[in-house]
Every structure is written in C-alpha cells, then in structure tokens.
C-alpha atoms as a PDB file:
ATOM      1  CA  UNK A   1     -34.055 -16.504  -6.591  1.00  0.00           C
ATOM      2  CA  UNK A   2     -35.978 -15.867  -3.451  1.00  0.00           C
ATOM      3  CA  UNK A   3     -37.102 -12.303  -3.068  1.00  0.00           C
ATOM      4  CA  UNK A   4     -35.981 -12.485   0.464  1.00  0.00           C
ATOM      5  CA  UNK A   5     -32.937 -13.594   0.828  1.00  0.00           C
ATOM      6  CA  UNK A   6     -31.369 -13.822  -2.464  1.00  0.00           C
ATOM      7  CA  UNK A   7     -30.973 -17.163  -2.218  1.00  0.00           C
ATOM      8  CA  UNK A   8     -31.984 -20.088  -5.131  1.00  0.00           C
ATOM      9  CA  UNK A   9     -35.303 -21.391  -5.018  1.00  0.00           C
ATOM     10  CA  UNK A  10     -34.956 -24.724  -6.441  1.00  0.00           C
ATOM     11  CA  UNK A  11     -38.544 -24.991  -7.122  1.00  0.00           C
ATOM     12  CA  UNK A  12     -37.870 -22.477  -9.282  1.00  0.00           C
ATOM     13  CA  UNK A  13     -36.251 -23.784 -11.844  1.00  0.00           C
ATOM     14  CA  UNK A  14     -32.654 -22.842 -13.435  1.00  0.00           C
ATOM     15  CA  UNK A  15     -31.193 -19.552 -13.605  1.00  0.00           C
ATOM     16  CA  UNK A  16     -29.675 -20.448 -17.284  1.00  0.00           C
ATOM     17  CA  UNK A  17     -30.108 -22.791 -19.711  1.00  0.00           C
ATOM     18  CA  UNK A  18     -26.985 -23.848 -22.531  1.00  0.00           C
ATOM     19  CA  UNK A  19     -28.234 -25.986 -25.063  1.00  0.00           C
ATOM     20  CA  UNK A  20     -25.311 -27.777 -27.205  1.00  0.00           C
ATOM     21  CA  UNK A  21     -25.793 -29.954 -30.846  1.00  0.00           C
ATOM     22  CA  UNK A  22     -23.877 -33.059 -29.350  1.00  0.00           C
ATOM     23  CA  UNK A  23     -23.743 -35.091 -26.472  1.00  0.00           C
ATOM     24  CA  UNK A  24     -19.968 -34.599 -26.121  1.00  0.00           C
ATOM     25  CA  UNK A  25     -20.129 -30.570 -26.475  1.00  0.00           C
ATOM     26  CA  UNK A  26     -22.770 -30.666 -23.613  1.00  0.00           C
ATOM     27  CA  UNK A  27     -20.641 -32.491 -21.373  1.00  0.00           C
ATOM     28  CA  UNK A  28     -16.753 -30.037 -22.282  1.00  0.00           C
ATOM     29  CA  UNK A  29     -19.633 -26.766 -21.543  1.00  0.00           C
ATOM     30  CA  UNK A  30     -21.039 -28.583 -18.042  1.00  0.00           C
ATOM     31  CA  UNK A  31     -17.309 -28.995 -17.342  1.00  0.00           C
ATOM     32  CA  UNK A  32     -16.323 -25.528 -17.588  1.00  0.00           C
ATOM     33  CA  UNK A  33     -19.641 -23.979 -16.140  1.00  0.00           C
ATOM     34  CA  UNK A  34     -18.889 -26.582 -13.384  1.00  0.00           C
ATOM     35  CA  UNK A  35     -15.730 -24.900 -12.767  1.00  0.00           C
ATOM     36  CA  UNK A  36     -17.158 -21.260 -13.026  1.00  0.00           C
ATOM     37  CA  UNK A  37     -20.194 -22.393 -10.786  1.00  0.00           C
ATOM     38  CA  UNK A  38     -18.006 -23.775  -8.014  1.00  0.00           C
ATOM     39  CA  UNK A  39     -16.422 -20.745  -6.566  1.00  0.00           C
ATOM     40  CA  UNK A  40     -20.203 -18.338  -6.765  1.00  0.00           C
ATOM     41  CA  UNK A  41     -21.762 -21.182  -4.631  1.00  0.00           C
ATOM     42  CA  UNK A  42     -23.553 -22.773  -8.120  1.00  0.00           C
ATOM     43  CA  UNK A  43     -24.038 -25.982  -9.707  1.00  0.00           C
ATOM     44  CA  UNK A  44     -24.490 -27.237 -13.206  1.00  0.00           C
ATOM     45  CA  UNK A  45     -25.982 -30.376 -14.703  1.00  0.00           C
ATOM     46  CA  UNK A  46     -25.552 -31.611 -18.211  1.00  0.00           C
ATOM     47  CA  UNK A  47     -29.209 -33.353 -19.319  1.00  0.00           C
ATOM     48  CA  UNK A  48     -28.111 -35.870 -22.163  1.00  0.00           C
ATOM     49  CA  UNK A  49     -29.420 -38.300 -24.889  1.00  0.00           C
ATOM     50  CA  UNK A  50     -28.617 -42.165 -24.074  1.00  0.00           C
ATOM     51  CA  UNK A  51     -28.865 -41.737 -20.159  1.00  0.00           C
ATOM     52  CA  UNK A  52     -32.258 -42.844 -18.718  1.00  0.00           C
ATOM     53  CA  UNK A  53     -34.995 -39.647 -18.711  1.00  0.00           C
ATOM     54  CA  UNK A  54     -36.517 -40.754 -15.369  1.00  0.00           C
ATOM     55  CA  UNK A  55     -33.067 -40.607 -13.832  1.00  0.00           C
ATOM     56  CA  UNK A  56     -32.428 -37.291 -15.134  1.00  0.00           C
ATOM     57  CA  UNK A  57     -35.566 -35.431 -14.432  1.00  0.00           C
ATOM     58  CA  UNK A  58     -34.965 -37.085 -10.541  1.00  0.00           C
ATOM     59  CA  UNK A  59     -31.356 -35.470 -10.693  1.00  0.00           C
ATOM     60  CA  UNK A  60     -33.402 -32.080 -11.690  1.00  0.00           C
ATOM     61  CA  UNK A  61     -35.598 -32.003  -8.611  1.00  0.00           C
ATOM     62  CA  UNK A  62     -32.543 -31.262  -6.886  1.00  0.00           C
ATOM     63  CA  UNK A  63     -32.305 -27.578  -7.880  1.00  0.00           C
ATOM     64  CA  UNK A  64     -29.666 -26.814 -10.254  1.00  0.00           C
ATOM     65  CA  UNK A  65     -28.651 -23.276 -11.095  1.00  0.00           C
ATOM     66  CA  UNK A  66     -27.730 -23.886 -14.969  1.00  0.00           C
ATOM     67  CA  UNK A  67     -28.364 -26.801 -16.896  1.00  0.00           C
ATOM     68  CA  UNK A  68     -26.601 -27.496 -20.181  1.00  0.00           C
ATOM     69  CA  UNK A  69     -28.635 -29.731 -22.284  1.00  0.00           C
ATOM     70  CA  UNK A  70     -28.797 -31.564 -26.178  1.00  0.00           C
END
C-alpha cells in the first residue's frame, strides 16, 4: 500500500498469498477470493501448473492484491 494515499502499489507486490496442493483447489479458492475481492475494490489471480510461466509472470506485472498459487 502506498503510505500516502492508501492506495495499492502494484510494484509492490501482493497483499496475500494462498497457496493450494492442486491445480483445481487453486482455481474453487481464486473463485471465492474473486468474489470477496470484487466488492473492497481487489483482485485475485490464481498462478497454476500446465499454463505457460512467461504468460503468468506477464499477468503478475499487472498488480494483483492476492494471488492463490500451487
């Protein structure tokens, strides 16, 4: 968070980090912190196994607030 304003730095880095022992577990926790998020003005991102790494880490560098991981 910016000292500031209070608002997220997304250079930063996350706020929270979930980490999950499956793929599919990772993605039903992104979908309810997705729908907790929402409404405080947040966004999640579920960082997988079988989805291209460089793809991922370019998602990242948009700034997300909590990212639920494997």
């Amino acid at each position: 968070l910016n000292e500031n304003n209070g608002q997220f730095d997304p250079t930063g880095g996350p706020l929270g980090i979930v980490l999950a022992p499956t793929h599919e577990l990772a993605e039903q926790i992104n979908d309810i912190a997705r729908n907790i998020c929402l409404p405080l003005g947040l966004n999640s991102f579920a960082l997988t196994g079988g989805f291209s790494i460089n793809d991922q880490a370019l998602t990242l560098n948009h700034g997300y607030h909590i990212i639920v991981a494997t």
